[in-house]
Every structure is written in structure tokens, then in C-alpha cells.
N, C-alpha and C. Protein backbone atom coordinates (compact mmCIF):
# COMPACT_ATOMS: atom_id res chain seq x y z
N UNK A 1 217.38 -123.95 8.76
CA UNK A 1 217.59 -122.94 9.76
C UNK A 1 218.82 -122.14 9.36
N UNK A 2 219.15 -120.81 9.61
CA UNK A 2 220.11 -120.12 9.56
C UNK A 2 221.52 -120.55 9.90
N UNK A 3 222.78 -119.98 9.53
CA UNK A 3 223.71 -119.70 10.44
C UNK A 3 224.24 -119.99 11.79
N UNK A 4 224.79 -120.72 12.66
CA UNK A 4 225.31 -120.69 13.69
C UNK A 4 226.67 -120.75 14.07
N UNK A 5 226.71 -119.22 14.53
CA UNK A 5 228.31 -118.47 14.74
C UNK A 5 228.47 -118.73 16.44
N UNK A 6 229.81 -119.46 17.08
CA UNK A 6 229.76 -119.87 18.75
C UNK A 6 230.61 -118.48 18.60
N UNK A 7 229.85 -117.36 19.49
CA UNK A 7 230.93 -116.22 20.16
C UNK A 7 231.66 -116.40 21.21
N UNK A 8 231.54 -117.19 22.08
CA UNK A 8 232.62 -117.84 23.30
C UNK A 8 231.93 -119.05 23.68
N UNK A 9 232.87 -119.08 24.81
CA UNK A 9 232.01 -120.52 25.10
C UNK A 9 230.89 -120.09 25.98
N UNK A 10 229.78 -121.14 25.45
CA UNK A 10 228.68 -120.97 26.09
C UNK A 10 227.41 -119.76 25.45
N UNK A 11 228.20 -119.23 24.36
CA UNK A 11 227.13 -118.33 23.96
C UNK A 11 227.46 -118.34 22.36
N UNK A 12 226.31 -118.86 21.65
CA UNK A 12 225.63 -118.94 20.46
C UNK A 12 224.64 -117.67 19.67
N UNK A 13 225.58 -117.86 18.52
CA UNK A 13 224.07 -116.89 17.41
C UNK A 13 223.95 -116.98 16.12
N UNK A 14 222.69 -117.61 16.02
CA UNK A 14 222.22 -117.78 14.92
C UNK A 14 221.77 -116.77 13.95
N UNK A 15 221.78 -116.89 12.66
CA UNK A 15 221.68 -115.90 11.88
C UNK A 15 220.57 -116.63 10.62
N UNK A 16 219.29 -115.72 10.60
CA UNK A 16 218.55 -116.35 9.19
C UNK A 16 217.28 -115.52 9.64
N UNK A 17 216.49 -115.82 9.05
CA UNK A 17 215.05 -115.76 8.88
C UNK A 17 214.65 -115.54 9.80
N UNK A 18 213.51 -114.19 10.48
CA UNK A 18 212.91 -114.18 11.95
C UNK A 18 211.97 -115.41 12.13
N UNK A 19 211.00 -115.74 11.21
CA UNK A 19 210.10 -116.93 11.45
C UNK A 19 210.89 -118.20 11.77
N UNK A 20 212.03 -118.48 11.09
CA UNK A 20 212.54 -119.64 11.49
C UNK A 20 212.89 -119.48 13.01
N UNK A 21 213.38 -118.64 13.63
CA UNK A 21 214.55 -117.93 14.55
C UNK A 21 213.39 -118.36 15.81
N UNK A 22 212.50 -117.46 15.94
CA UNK A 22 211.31 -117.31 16.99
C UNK A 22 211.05 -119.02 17.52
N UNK A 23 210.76 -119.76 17.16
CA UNK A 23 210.83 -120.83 17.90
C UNK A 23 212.45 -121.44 18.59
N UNK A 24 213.12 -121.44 17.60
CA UNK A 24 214.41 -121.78 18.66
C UNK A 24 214.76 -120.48 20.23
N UNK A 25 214.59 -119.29 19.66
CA UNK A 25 214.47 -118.29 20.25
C UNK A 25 213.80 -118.86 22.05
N UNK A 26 212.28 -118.87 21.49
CA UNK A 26 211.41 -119.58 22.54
C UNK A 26 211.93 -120.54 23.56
N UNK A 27 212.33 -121.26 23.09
CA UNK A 27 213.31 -122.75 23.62
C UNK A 27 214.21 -122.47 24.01
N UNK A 28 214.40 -121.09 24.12
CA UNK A 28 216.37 -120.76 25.16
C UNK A 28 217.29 -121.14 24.33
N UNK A 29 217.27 -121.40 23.06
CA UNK A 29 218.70 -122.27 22.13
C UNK A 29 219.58 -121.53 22.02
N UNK A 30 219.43 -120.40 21.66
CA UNK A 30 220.17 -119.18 21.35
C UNK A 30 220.42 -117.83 22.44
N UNK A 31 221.50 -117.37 22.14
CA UNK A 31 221.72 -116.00 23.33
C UNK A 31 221.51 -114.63 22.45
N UNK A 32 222.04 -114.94 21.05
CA UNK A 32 221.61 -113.58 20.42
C UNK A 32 220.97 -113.98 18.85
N UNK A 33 219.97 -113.08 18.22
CA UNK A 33 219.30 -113.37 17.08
C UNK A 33 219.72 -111.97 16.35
N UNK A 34 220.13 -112.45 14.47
CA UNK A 34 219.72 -111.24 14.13
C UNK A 34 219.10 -111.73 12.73
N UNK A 35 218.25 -110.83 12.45
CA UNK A 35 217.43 -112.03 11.41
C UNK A 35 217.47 -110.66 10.74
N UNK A 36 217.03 -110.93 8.78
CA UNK A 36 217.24 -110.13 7.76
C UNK A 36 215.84 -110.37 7.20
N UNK A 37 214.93 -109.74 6.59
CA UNK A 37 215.21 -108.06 7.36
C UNK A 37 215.27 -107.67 8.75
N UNK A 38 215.54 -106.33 8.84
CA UNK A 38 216.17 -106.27 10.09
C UNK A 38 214.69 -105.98 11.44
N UNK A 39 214.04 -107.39 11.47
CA UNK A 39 212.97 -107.33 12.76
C UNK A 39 213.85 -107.31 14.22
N UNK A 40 212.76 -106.30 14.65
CA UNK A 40 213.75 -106.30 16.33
C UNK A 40 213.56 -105.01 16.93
N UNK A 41 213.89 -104.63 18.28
CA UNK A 41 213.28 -103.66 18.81
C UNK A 41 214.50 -102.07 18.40
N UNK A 42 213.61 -101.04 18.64
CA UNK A 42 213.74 -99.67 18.48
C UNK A 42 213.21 -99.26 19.62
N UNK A 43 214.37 -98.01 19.92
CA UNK A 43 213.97 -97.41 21.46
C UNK A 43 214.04 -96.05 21.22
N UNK A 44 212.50 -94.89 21.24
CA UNK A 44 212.27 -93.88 20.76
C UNK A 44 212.23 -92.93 22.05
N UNK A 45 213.67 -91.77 22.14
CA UNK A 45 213.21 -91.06 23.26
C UNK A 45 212.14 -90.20 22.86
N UNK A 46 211.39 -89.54 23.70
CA UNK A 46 210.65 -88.87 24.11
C UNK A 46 210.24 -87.89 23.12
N UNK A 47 209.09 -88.30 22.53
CA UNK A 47 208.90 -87.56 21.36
C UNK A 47 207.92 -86.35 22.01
N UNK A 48 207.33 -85.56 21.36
CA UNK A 48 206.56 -84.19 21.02
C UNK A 48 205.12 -84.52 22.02
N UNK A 49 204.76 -85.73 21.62
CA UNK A 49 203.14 -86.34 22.19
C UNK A 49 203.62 -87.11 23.47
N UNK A 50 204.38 -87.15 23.59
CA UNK A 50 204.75 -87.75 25.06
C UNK A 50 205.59 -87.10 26.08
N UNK A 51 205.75 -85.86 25.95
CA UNK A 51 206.47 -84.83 26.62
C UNK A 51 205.67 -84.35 28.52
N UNK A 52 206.40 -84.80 29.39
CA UNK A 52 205.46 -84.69 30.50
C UNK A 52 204.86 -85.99 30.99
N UNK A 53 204.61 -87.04 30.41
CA UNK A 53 203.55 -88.18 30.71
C UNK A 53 204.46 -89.03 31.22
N UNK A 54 205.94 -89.43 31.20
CA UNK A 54 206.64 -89.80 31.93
C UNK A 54 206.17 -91.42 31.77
N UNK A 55 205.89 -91.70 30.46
CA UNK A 55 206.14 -92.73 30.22
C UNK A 55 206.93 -92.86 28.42
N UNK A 56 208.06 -93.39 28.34
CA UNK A 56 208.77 -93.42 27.08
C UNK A 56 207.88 -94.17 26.47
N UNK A 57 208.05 -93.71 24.99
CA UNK A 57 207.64 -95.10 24.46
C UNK A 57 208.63 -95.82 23.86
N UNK A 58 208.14 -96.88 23.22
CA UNK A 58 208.86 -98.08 23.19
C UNK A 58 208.16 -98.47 21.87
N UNK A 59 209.49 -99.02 20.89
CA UNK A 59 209.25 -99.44 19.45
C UNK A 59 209.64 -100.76 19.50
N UNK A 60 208.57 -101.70 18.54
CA UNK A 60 209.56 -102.86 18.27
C UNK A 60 208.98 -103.13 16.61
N UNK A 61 209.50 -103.44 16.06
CA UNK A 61 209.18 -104.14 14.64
C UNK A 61 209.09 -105.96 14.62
N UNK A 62 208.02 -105.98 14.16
CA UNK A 62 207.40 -107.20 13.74
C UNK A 62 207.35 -107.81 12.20
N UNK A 63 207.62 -109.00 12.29
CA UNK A 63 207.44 -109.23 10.71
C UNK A 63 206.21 -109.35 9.76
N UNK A 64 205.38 -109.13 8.66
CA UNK A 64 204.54 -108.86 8.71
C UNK A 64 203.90 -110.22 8.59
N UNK A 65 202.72 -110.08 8.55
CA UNK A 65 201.93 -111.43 9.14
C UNK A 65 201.93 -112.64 8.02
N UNK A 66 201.53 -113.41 8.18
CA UNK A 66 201.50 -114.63 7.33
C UNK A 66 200.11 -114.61 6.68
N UNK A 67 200.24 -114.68 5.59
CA UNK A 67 198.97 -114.89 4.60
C UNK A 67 197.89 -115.86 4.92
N UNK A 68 198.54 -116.85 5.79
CA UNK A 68 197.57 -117.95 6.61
C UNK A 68 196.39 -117.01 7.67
N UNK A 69 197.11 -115.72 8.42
CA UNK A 69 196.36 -115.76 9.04
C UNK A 69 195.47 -114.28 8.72
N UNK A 70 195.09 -114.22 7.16
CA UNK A 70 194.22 -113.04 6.61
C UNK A 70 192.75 -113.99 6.59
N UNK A 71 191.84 -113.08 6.68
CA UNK A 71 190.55 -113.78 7.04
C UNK A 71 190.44 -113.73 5.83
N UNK A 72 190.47 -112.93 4.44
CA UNK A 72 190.43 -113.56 2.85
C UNK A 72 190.45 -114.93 2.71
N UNK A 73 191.56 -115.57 3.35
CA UNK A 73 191.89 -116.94 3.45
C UNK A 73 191.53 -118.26 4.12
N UNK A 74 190.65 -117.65 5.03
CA UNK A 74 189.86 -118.67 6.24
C UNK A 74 189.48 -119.74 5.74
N UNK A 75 188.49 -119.44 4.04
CA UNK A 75 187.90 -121.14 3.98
C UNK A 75 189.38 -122.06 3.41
N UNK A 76 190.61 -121.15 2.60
CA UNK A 76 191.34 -122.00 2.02
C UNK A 76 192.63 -123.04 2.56
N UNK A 77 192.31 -122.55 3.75
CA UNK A 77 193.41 -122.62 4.88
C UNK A 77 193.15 -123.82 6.11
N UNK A 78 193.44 -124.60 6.04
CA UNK A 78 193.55 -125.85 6.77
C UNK A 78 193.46 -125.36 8.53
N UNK A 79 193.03 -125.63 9.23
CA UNK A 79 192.84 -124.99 10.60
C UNK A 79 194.47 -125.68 11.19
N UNK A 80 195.58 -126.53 10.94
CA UNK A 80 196.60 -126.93 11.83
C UNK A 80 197.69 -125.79 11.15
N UNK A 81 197.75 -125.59 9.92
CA UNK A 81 198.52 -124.71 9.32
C UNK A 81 198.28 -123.09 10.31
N UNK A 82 197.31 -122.78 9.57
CA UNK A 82 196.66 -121.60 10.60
C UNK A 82 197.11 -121.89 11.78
N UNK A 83 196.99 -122.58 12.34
CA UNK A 83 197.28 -122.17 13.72
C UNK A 83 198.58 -122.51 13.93
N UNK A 84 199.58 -123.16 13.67
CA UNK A 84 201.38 -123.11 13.74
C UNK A 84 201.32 -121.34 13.39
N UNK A 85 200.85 -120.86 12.35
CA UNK A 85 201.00 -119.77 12.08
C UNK A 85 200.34 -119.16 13.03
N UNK A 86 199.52 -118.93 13.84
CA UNK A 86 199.06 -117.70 14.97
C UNK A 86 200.16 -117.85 15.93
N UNK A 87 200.27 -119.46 15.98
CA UNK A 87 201.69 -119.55 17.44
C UNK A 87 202.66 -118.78 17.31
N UNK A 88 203.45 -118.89 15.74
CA UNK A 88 204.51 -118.25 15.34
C UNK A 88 204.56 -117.04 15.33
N UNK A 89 203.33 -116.22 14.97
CA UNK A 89 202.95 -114.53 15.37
C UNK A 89 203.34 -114.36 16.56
N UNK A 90 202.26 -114.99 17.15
CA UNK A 90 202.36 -114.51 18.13
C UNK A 90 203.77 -114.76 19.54
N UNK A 91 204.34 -116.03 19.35
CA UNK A 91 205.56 -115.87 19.73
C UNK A 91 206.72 -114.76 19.12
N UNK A 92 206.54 -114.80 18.36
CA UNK A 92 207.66 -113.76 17.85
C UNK A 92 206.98 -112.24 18.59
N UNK A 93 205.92 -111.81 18.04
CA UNK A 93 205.52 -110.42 19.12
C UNK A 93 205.90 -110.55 20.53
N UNK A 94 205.48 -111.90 21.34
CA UNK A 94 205.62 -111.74 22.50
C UNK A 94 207.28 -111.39 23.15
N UNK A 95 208.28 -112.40 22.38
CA UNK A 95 209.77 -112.33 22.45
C UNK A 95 210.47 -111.48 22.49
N UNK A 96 209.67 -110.50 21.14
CA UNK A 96 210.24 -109.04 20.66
C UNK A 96 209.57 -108.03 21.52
N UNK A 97 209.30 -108.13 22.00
CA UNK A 97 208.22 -107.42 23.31
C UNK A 97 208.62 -107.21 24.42
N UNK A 98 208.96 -107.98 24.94
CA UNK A 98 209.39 -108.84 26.56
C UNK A 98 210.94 -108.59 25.77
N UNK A 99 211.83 -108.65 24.47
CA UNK A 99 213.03 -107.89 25.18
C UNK A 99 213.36 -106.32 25.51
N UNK A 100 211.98 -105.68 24.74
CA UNK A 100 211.74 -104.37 25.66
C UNK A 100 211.82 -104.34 26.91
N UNK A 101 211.36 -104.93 27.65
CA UNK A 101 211.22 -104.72 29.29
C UNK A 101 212.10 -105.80 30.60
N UNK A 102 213.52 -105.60 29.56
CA UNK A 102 214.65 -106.59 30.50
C UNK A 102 214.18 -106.66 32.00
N UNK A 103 213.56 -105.62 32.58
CA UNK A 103 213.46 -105.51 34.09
C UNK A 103 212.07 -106.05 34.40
N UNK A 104 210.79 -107.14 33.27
CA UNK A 104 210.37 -107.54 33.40
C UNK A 104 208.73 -106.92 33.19
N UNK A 105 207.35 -107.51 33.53
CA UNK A 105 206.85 -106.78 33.20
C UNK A 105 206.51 -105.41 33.92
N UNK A 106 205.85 -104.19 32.60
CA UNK A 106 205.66 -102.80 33.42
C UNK A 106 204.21 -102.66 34.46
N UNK A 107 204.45 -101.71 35.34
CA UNK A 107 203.15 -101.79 36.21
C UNK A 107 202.28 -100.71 35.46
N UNK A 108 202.06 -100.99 34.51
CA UNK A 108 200.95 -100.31 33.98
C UNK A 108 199.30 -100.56 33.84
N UNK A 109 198.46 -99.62 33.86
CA UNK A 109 197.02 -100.16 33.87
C UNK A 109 196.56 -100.44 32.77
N UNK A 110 197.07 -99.84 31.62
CA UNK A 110 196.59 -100.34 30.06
C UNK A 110 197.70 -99.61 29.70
N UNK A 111 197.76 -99.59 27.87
CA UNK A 111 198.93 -99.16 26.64
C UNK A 111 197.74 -98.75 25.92
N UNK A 112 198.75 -97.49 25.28
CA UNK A 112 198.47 -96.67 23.87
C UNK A 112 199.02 -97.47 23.28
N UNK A 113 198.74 -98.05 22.00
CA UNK A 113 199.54 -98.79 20.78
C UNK A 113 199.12 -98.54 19.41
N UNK A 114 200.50 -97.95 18.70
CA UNK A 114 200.08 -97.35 17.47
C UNK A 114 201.01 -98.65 16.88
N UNK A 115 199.90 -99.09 15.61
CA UNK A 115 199.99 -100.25 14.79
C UNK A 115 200.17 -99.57 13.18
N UNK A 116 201.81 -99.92 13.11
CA UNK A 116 201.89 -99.29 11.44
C UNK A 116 202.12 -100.48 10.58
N UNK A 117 201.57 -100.64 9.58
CA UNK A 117 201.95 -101.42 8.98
C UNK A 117 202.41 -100.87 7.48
N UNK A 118 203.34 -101.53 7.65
CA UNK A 118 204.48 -101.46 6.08
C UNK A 118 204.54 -102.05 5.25
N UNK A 119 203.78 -102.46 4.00
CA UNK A 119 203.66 -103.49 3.68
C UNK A 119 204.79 -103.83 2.62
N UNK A 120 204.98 -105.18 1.94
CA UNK A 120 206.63 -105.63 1.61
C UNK A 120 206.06 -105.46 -0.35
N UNK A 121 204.84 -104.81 -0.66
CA UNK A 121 204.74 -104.04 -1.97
C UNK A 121 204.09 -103.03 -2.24
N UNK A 122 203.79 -102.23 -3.25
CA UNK A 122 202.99 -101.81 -3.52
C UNK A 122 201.33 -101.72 -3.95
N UNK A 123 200.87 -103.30 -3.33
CA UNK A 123 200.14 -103.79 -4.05
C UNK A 123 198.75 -102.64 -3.12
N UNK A 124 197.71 -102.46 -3.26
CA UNK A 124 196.96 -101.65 -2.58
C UNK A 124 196.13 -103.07 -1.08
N UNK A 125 195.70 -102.72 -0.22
CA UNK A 125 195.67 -102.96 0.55
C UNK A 125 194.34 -102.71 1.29
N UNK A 126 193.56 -103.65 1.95
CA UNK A 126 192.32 -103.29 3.10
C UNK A 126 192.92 -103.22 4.25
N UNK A 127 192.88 -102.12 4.99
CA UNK A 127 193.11 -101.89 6.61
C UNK A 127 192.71 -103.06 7.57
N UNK A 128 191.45 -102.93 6.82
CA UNK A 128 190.37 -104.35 7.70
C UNK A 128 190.99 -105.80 8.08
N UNK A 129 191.52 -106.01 6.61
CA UNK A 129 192.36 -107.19 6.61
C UNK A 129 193.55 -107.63 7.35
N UNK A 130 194.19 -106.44 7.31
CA UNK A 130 195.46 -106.16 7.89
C UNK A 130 195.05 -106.18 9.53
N UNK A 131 194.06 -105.52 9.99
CA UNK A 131 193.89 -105.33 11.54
C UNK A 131 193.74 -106.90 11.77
N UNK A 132 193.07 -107.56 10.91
CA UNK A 132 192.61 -109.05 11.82
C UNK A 132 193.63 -110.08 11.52
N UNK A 133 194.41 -109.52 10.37
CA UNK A 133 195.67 -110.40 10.46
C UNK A 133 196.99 -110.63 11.44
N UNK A 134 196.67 -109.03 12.34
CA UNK A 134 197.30 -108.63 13.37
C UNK A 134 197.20 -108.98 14.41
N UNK A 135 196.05 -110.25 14.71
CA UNK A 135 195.50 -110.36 16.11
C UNK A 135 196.57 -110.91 16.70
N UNK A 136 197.37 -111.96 16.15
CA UNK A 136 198.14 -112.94 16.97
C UNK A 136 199.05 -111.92 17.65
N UNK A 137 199.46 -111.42 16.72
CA UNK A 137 200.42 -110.17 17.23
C UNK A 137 200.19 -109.05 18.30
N UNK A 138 198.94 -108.99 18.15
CA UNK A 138 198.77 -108.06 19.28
C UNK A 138 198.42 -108.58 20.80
N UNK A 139 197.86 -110.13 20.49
CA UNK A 139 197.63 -111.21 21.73
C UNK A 139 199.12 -111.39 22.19
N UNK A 140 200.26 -111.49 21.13
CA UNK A 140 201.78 -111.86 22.07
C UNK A 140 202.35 -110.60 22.76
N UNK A 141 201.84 -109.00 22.29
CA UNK A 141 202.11 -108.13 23.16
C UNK A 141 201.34 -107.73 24.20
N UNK A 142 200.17 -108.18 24.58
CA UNK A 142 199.19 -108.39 25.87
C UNK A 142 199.87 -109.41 26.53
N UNK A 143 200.09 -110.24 25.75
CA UNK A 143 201.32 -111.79 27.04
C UNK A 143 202.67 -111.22 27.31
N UNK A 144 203.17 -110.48 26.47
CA UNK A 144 204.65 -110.05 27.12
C UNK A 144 204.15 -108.62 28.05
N UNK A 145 203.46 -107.95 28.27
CA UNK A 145 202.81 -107.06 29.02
C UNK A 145 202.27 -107.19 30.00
N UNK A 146 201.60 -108.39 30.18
CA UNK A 146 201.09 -108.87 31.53
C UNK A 146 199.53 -107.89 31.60
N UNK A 147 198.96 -107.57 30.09
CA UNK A 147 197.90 -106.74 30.64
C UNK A 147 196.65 -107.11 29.13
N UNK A 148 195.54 -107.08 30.18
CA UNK A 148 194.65 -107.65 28.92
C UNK A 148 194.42 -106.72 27.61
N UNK A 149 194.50 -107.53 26.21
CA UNK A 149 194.50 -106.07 25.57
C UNK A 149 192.74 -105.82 25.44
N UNK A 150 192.13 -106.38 26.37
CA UNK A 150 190.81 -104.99 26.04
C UNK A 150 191.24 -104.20 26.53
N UNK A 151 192.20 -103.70 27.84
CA UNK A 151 192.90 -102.62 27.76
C UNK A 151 193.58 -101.24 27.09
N UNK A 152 193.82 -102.29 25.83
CA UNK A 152 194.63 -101.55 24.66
C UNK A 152 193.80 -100.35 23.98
N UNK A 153 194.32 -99.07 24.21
CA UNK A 153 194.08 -98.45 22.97
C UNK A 153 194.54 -98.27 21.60
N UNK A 154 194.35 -98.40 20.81
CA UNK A 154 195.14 -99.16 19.38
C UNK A 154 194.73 -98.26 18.00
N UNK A 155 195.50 -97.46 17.79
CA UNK A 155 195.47 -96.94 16.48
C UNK A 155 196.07 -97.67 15.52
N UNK A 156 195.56 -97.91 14.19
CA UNK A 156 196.30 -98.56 12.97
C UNK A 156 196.44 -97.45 11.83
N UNK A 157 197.22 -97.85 11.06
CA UNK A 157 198.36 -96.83 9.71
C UNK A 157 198.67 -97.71 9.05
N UNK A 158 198.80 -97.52 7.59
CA UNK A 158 199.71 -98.12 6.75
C UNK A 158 200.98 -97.22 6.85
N UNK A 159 201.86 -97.63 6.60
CA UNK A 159 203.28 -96.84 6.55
C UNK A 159 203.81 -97.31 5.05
N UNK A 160 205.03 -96.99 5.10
CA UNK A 160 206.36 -96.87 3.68
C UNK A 160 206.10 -98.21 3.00
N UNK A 161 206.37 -98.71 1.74
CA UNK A 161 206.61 -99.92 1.40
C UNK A 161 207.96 -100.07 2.43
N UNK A 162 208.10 -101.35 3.00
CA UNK A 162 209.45 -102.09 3.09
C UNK A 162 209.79 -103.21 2.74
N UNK A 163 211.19 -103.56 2.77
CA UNK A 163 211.54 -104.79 1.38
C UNK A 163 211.11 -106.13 2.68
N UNK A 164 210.18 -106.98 2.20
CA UNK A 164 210.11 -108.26 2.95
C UNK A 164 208.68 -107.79 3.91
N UNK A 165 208.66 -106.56 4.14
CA UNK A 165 207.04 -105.99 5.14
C UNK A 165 207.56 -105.90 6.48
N UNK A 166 206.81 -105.26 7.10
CA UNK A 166 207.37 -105.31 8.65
C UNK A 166 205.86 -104.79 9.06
N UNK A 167 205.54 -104.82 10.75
CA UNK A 167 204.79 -104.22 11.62
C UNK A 167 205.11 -103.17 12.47
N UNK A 168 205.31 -102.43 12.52
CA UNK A 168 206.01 -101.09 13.35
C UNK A 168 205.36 -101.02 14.64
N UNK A 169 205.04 -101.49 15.91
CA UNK A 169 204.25 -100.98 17.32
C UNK A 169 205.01 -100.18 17.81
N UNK A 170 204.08 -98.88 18.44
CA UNK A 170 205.06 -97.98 19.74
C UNK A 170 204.08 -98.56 20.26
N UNK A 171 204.45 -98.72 21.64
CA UNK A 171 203.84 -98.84 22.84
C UNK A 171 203.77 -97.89 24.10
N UNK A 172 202.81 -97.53 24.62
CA UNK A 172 202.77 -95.99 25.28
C UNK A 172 202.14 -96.57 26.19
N UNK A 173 203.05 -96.50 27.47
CA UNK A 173 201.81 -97.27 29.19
C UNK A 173 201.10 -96.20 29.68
N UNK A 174 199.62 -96.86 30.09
CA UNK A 174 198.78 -96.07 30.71
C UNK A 174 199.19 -95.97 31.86
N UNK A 175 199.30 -95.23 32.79
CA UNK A 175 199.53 -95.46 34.69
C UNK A 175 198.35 -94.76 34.65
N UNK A 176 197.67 -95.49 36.16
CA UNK A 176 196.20 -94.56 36.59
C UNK A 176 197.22 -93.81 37.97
């Protein structure tokens, strides 16, 4: 496990790896995380496509998924492995999610969600793969949302190489 720096009494922060981090995270152990690369939320005012709709959106970065959970990999992949790994997705989305909305969840009827993915080379890439490697991730931002994602409208992108990969979500609430 990472780093552990006591900033006063009573409040702890660990420093390392987001995958390691997200379960202690979960468990209340810690008061602040900063993990390298730099996963964690982004707060985008009011861009061009959201002008009037009076709902902000909201960025968070995700780390990119675990090779366990690419369907390429399904027969090679042990079903207990796989699944520590969907938990770990998907806790970490949900965490990084839910600290978007300190005031808890939004009363929204569904989300716009644009899904970028960045991947950590140049190597070329199936979209396909990438969307279903995304599920856990997009199941922990339906749990920190409080809203089912058949709800979701969901665009996907590849984006920039970044060093280590990341997942980029804005999140855009529907109100009826």
C-alpha cells in the first residue's frame, strides 16, 4: 500500500496507487487520497452545449480498466480474479462519483454521459472492447447516482494517449 502522511490528529492520507487506495477508501480508513496518475474529479463550468439547461456538468477521471475485465480475455481469466476486478472498477467509479455530489444524490430523471477513453499507449484499439470493459464503471456511476443506467445516455471516444490510461466521464443530468 502507499504512503501514510497523519495531517493532524485524527485525519490521515495516504498516498500510492488508485487501485490499491479504492478499497481502503471504501472502508472510511482514510480522509484524503491522492493517487499518481492523477485519477480524481474535474469540475467543468458551463460549456457551449450546456448553456441554458441549467444543469453543470460534472467531470471525473477513472483509471483505465483492468485487462481482467476485456471480454478478449473471458475464457483466460479465472471467474474470482474477474470479479475482485469488477468490484474494484466499480468501487473506485462509484467513490469518484459520489465525491462529485457532497450534497448527496442529484434529483435527476436520467444523465447524458460522455465516455472518453485515453488509452496509457499507442497501441491501436477496438471501441467494442473498451465499451464492455467499461461496464463495471459505468454500474459504480448508476450506484453513486441513485439512477438506473438504462437511463443513461452514453456516448463513447477514444481521447489523447495518457501515461498509465485514464477514463474521462462528463456527466450531464436529465431533469423532466
Amino acid at each position: 500500500m502507499g504512503r501514510v502522511e497523519h495531517l493532524a490528529e485524527g485525519v490521515s492520507m495516504i498516498l500510492g496507487d488508485s487501485f490499491e487506495l479504492v478499497p481502503a477508501i471504501y472502508r472510511n480508513e482514510f480522509d484524503a487520497v491522492i493517487s499518481d496518475p492523477p485519477y480524481g474529479i474535474a469540475h467543468r463550468r458551463g460549456s457551449a452545449g450546456n448553456r441554458g439547461k441549467g444543469v453543470t456538468p460534472r467531470v471525473v477521471v477513472l483509471p483505465w480498466p483492468d485487462q481482467k475485465l476485456s471480454p478478449n480475455n473471458a475464457a483466460k481469466i479465472h471467474w474470482a480474479p474477474k470479479g475482485k476486478a469488477v468490484k474494484l472498477a466499480r468501487t473506485a467509479s462509484y467513490v469518484l462519483t459520489r465525491a462529485q455530489f457532497p450534497q448527496g444524490k442529484p434529483k435527476w430523471s436520467g444523465a447524458r454521459i460522455s465516455i472518453t477513453f485515453c488509452p496509457p499507449d499507442r497501441r491501436k484499439r477496438d471501441l467494442q472492447n473498451a465499451i464492455s470493459s467499461a461496464k463495471a464503471l459505468v454500474d459504480g456511476i448508476a450506484d453513486a447516482l441513485g439512477i438506473d443506467d438504462s437511463e443513461f445516455k452514453i456516448a463513447y471516444d477514444f481521447g489523447p494517449v495518457v501515461k498509465g490510461g485514464s477514463v474521462r466521464v462528463e456527466i450531464r443530468g436529465i431533469r423532466e
